[in-house]
C-alpha atoms as a PDB file:
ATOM      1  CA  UNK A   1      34.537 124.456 138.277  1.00  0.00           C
ATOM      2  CA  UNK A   2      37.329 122.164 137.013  1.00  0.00           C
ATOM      3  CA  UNK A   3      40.538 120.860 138.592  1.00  0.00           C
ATOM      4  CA  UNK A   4      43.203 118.840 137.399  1.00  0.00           C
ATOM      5  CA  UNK A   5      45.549 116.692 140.032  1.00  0.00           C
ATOM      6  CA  UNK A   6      47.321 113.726 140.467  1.00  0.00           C
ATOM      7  CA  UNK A   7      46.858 110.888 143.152  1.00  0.00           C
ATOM      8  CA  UNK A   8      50.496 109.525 143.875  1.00  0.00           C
ATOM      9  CA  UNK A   9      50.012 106.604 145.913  1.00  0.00           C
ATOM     10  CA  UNK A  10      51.002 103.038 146.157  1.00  0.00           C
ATOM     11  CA  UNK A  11      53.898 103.672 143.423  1.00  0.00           C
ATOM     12  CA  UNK A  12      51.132 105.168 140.547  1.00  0.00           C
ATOM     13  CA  UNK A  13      50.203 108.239 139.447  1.00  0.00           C
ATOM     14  CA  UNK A  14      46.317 108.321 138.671  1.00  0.00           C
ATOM     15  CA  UNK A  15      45.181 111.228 136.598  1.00  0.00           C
ATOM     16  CA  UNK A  16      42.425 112.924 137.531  1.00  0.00           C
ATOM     17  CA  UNK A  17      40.055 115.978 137.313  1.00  0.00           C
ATOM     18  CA  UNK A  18      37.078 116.834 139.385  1.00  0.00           C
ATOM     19  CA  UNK A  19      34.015 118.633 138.272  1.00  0.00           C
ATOM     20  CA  UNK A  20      32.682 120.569 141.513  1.00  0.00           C
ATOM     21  CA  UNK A  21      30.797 123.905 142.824  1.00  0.00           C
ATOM     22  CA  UNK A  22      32.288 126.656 144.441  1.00  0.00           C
ATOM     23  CA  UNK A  23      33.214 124.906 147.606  1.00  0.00           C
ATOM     24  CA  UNK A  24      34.615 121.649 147.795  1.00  0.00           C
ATOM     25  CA  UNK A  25      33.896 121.199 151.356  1.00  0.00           C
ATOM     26  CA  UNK A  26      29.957 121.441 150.214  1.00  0.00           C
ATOM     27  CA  UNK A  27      30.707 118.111 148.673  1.00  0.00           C
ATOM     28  CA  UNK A  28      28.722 115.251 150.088  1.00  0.00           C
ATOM     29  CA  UNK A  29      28.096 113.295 147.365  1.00  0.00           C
ATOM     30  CA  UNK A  30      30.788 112.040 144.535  1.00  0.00           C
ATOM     31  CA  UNK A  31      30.251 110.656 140.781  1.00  0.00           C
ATOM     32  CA  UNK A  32      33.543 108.615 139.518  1.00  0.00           C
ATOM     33  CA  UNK A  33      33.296 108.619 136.067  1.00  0.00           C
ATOM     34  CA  UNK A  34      35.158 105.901 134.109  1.00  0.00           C
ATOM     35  CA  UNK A  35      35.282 106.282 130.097  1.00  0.00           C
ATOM     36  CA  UNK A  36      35.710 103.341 127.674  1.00  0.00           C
ATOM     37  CA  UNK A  37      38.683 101.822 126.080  1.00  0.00           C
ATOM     38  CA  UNK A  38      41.304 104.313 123.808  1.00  0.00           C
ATOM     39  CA  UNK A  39      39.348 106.969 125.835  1.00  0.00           C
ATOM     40  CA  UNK A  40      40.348 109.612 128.441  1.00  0.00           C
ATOM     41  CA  UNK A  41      38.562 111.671 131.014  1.00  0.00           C
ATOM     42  CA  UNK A  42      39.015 114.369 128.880  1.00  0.00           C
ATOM     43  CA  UNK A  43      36.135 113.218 126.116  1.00  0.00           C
ATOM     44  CA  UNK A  44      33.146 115.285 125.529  1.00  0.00           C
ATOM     45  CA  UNK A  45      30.920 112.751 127.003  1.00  0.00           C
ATOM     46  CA  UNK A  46      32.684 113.044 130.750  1.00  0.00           C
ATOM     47  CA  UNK A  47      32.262 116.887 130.181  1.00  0.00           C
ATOM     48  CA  UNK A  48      29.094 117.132 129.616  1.00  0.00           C
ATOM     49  CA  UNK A  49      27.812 114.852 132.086  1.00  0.00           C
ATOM     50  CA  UNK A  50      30.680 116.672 134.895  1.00  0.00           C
ATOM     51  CA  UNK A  51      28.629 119.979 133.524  1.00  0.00           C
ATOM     52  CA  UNK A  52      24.931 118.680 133.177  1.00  0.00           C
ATOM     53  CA  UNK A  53      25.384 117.478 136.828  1.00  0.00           C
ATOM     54  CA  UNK A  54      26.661 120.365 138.836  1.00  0.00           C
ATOM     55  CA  UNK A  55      23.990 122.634 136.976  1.00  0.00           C
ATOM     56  CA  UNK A  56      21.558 120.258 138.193  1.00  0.00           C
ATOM     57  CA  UNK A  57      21.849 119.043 141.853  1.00  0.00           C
ATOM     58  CA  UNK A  58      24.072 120.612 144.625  1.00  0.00           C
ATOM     59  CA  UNK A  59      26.594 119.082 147.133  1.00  0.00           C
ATOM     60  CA  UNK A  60      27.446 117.108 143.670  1.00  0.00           C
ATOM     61  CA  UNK A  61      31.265 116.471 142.106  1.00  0.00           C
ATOM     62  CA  UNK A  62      32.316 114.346 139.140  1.00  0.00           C
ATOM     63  CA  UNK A  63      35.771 112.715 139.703  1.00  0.00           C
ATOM     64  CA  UNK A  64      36.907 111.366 135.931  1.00  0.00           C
ATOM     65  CA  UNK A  65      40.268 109.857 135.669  1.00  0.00           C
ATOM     66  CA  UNK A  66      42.414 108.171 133.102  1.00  0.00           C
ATOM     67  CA  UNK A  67      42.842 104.303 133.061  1.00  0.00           C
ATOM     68  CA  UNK A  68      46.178 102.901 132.914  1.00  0.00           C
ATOM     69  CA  UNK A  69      48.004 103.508 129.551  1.00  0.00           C
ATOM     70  CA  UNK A  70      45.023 106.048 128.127  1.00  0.00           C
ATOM     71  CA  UNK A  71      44.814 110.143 127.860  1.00  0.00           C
ATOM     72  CA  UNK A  72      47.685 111.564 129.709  1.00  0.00           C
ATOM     73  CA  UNK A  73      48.549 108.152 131.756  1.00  0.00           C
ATOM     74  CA  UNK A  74      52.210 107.525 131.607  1.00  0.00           C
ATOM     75  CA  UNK A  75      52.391 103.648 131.335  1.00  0.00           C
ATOM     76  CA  UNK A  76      53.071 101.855 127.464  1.00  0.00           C
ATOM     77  CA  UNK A  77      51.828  98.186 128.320  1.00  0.00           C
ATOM     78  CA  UNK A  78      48.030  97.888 129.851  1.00  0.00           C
ATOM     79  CA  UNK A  79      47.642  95.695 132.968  1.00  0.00           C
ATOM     80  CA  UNK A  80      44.136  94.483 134.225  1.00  0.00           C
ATOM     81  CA  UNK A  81      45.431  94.395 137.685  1.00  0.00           C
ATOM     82  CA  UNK A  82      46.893  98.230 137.212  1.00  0.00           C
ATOM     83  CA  UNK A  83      43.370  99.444 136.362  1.00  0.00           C
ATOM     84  CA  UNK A  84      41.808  97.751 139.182  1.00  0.00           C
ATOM     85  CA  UNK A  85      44.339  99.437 141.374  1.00  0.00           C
ATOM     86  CA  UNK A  86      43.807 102.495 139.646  1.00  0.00           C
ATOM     87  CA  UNK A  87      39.811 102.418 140.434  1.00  0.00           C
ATOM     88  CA  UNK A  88      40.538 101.437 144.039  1.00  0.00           C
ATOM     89  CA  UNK A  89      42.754 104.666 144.746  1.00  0.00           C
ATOM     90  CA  UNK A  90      40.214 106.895 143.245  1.00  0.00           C
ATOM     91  CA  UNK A  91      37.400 105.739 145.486  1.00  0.00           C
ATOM     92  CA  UNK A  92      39.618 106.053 148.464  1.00  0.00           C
ATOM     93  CA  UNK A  93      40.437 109.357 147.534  1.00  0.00           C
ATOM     94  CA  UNK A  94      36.445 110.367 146.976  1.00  0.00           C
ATOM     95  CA  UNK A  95      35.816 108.634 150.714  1.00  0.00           C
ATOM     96  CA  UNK A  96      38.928 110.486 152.381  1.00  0.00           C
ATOM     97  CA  UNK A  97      40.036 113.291 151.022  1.00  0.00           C
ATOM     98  CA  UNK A  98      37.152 114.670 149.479  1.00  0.00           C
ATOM     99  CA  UNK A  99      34.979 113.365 152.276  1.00  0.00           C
ATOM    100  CA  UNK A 100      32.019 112.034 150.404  1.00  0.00           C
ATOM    101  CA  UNK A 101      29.368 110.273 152.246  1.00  0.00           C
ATOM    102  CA  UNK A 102      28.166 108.466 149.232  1.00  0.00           C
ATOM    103  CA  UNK A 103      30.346 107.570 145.973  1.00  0.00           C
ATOM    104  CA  UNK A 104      28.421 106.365 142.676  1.00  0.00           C
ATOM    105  CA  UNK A 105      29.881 105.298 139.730  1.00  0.00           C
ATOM    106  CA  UNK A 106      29.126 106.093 136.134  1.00  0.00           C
ATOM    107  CA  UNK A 107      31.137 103.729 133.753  1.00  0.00           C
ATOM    108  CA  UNK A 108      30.863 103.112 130.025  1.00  0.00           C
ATOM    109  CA  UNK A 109      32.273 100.181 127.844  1.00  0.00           C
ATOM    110  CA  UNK A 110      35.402  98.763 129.463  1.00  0.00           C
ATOM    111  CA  UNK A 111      35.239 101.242 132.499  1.00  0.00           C
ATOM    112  CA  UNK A 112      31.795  99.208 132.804  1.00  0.00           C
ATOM    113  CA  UNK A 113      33.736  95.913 132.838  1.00  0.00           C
ATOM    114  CA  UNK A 114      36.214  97.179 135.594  1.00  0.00           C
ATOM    115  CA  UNK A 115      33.247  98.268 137.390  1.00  0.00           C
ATOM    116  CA  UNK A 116      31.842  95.095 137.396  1.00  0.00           C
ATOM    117  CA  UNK A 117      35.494  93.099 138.311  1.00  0.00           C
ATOM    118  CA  UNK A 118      36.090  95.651 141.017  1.00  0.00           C
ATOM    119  CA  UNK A 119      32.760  95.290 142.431  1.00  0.00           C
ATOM    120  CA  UNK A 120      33.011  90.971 142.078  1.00  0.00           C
ATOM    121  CA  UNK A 121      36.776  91.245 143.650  1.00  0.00           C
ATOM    122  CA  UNK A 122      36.343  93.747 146.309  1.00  0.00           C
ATOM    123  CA  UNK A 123      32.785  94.255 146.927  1.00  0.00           C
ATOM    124  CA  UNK A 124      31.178  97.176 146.212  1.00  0.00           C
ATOM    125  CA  UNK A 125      31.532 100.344 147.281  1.00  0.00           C
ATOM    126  CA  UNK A 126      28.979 102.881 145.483  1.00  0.00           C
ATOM    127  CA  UNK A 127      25.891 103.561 146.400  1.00  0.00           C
ATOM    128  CA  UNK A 128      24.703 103.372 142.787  1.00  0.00           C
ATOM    129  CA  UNK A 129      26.220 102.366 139.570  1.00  0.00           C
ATOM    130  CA  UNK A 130      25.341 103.333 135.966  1.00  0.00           C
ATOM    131  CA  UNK A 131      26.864 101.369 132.978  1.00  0.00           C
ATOM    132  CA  UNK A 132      26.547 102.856 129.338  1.00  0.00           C
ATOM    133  CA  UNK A 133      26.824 100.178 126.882  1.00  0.00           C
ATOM    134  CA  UNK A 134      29.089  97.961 129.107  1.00  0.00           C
ATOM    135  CA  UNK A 135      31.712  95.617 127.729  1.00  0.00           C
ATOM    136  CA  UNK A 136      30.416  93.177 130.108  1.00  0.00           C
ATOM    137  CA  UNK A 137      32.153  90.031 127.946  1.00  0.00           C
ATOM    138  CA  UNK A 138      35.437  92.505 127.479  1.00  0.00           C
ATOM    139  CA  UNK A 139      37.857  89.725 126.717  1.00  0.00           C
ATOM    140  CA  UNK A 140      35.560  88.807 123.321  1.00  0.00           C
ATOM    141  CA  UNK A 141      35.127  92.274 122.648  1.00  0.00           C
ATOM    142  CA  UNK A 142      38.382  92.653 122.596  1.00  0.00           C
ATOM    143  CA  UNK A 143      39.061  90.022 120.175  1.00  0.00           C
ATOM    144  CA  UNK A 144      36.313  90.443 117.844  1.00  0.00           C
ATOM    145  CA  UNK A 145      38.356  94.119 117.695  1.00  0.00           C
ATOM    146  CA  UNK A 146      41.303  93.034 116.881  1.00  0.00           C
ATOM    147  CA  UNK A 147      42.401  91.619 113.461  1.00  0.00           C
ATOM    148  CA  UNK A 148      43.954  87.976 112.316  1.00  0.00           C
ATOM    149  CA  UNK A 149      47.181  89.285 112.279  1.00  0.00           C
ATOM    150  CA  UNK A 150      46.597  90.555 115.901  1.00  0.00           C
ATOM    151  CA  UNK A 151      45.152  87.975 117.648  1.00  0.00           C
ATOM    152  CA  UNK A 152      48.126  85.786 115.830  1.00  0.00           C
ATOM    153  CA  UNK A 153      51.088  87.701 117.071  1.00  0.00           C
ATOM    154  CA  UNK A 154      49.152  87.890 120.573  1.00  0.00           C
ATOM    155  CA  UNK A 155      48.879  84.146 120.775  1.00  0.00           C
ATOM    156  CA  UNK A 156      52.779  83.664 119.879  1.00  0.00           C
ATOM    157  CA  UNK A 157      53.451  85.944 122.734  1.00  0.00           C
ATOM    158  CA  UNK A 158      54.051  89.004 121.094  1.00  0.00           C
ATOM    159  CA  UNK A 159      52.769  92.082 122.041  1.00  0.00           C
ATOM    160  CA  UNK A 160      50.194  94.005 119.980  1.00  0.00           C
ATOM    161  CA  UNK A 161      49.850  98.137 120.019  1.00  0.00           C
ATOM    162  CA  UNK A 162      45.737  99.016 120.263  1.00  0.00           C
ATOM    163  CA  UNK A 163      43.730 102.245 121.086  1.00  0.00           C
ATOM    164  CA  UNK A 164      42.496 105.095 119.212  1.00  0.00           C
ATOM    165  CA  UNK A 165      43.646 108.606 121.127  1.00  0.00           C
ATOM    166  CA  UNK A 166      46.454 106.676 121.503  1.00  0.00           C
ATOM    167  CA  UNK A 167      47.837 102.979 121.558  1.00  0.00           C
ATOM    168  CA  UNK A 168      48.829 101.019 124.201  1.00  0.00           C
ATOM    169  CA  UNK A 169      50.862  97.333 124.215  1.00  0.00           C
ATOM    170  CA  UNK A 170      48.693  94.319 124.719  1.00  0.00           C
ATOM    171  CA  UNK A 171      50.206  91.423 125.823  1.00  0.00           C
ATOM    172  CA  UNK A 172      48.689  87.736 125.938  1.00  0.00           C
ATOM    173  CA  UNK A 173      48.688  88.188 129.753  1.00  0.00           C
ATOM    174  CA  UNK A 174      46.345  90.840 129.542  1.00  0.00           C
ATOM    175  CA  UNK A 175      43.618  88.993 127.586  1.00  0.00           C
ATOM    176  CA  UNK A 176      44.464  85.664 129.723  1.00  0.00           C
ATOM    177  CA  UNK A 177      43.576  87.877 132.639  1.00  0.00           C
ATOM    178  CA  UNK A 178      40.441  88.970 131.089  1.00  0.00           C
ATOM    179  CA  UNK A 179      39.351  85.859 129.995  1.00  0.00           C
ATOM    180  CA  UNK A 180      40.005  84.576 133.546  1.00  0.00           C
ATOM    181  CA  UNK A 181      37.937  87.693 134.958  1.00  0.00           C
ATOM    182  CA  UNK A 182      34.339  86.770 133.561  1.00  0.00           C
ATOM    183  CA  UNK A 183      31.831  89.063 135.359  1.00  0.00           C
ATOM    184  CA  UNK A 184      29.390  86.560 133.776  1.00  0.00           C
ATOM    185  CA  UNK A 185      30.037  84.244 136.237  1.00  0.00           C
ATOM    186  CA  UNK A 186      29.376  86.310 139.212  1.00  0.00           C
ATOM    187  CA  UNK A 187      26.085  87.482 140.617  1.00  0.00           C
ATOM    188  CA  UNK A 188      25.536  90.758 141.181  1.00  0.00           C
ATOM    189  CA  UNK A 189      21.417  90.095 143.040  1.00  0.00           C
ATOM    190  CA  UNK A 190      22.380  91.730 146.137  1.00  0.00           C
ATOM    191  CA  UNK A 191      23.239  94.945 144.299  1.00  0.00           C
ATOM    192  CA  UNK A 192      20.490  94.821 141.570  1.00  0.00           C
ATOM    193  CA  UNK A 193      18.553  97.491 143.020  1.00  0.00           C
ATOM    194  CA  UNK A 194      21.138 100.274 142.651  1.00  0.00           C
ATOM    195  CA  UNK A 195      22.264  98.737 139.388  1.00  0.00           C
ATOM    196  CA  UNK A 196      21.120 100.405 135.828  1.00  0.00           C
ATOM    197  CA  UNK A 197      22.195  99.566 132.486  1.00  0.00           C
ATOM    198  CA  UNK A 198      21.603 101.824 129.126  1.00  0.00           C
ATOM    199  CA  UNK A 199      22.251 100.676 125.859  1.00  0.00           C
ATOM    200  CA  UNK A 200      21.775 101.343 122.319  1.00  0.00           C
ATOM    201  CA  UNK A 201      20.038  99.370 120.318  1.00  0.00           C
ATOM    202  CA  UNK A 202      22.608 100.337 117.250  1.00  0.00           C
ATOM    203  CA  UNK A 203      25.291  99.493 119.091  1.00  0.00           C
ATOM    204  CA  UNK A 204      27.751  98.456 116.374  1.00  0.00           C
ATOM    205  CA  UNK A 205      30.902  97.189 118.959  1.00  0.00           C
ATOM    206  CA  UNK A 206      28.697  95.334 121.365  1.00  0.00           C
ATOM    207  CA  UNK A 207      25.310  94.405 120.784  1.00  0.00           C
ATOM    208  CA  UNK A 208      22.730  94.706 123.422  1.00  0.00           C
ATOM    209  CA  UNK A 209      21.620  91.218 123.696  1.00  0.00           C
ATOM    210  CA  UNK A 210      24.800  90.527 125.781  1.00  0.00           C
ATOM    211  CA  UNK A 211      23.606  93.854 128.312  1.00  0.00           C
ATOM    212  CA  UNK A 212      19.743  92.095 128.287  1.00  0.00           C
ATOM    213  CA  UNK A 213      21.125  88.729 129.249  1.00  0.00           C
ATOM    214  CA  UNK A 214      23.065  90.142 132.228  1.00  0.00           C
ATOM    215  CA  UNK A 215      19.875  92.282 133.276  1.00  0.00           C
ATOM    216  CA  UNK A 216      17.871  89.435 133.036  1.00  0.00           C
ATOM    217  CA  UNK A 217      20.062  86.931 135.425  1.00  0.00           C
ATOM    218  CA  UNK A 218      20.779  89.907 138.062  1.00  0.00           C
ATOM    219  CA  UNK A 219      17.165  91.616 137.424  1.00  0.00           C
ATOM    220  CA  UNK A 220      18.994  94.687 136.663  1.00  0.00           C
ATOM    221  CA  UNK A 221      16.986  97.163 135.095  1.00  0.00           C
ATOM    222  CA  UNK A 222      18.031  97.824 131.490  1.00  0.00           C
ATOM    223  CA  UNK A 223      16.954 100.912 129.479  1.00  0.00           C
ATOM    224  CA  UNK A 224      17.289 100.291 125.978  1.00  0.00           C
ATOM    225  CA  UNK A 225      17.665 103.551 123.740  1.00  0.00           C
ATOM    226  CA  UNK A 226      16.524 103.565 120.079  1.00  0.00           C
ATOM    227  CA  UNK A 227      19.731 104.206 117.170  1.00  0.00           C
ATOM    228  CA  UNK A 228      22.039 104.944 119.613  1.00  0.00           C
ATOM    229  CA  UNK A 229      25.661 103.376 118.518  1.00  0.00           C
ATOM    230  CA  UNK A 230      28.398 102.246 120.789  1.00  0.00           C
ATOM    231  CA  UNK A 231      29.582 105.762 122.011  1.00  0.00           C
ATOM    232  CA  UNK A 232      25.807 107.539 121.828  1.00  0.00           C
ATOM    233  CA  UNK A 233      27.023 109.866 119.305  1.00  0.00           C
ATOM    234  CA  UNK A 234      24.341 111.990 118.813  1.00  0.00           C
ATOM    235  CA  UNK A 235      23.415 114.276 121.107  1.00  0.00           C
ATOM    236  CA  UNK A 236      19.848 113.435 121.653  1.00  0.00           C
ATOM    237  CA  UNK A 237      21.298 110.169 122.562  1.00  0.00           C
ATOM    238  CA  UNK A 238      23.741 111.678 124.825  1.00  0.00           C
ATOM    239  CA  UNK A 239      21.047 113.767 126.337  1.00  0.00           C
ATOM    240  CA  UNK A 240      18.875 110.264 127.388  1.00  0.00           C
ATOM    241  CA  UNK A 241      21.383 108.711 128.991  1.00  0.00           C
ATOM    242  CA  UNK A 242      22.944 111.442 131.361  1.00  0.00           C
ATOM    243  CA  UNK A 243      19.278 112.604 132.282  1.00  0.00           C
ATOM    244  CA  UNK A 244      18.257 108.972 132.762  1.00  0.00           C
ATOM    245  CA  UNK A 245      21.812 108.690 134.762  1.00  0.00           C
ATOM    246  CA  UNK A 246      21.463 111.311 137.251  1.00  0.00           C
ATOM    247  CA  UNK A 247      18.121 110.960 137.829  1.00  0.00           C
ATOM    248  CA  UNK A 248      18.734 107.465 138.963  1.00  0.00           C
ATOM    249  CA  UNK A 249      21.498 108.843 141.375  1.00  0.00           C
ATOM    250  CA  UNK A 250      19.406 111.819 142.826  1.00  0.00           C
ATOM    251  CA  UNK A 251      16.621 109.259 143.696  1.00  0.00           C
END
């Protein structure tokens, strides 16, 4: 089953929607999805996992939501500090209102950066996280996405409109804050065991030797899978990496 709500805390409005069984009270373990930049929790890739994993384990729900500024968010200008208070309000709604006794986390591309921040600022509060093709350096990904023109006007202090579903204002604070925010720097040893990392090997946004070099200083497991691009667009691809996903959650 599917249900859309809002969490209204703390001055936001986080939007969400929960993939679950029957009975909600059943619910003892909870998935918080997290999609990429100029995504929403409405893309085909949160569905099918939200589906793939309530036909496969019970006591299971997926809880997707939108990142500031992206699918049916209501903020224009995108904040790193907004998303990080975004993430924060959805795990405290998993642990208290939905009563979960663990909460993992399945993040891909700049959800997998926040991830990573959240985990670096606050600690970390999943029992296992998942990152598909994570924009681990997400302040150079950023730039090497955005054109002359943009990174000009950005530097000036202008602000610039990106996104693909829709576009949201960045400002030079917001890459500043990024740049400032290198999960590089931090070591994530202590939660290597319950860390996994897939990426493609034809990832055309962010290349996989950026993914190796982080599993290699946290001895994070990494599974590399052949020809997939940035977003796994074919569904063979697809079909790895959410079987290889909650797989490594059931165990």
């Amino acid at each position: 089953m599917e249900k859309l709500f809002d969490i209204n805390e703390r001055g936001y409005s986080v939007r969400c929607k929960l993939f679950y069984e029957k009975d909600l009270h059943a619910v003892e373990n909870v998935v918080i999805v997290m999609h990429g930049f100029g995504s929403s929790k409405d893309g085909r890739s949160t569905v099918k996992f939200g589906e793939r994993l309530m036909a496969k384990y019970h006591h299971y729900a997926a809880l997707a939501f939108d990142w500031p500024c992206h699918g049916a968010d209501a903020r224009k200008k995108l904040l790193l500090d907004e998303c990080l208070a975004y993430l924060a309000l959805v795990v405290e709604y998993a642990q208290k209102h939905l009563g979960a006794k663990r909460v993992y986390a399945y993040a891909n591309s700049f959800g997998g950066y926040l991830t990573l921040n959240y985990i670096a600022q606050n600690g970390n509060p999943f029992h296992k996280v998942a990152l598909r093709a994570p924009a681990i350096q997400m302040y150079q990904t950023l730039l090497d996405n955005m054109s002359a023109d943009e990174r000009s006007k950005v530097e000036k202090g202008k602000e610039v409109l990106l996104g693909f579903e829709r576009k949201m204002k960045i400002s030079k604070d917001f890459l500043d804050a990024l740049q400032a925010a290198d999960v590089m720097r931090h070591d994530y040893l202590d939660d290597a065991d319950d860390l996994l990392i897939l990426h493609g090997t034809a990832d055309e946004m962010i290349g996989i030797g950026v993914s190796k070099t982080f599993a290699e200083n946290n001895v994070v497991e990494l599974i590399a899978v052949e020809g997939a691009d940035h977003p796994f667009s074919q569904p063979k691809h697809m079909d790895v990496a959410i079987q290889k996903i909650i797989g490594f959650f059931a165990d």
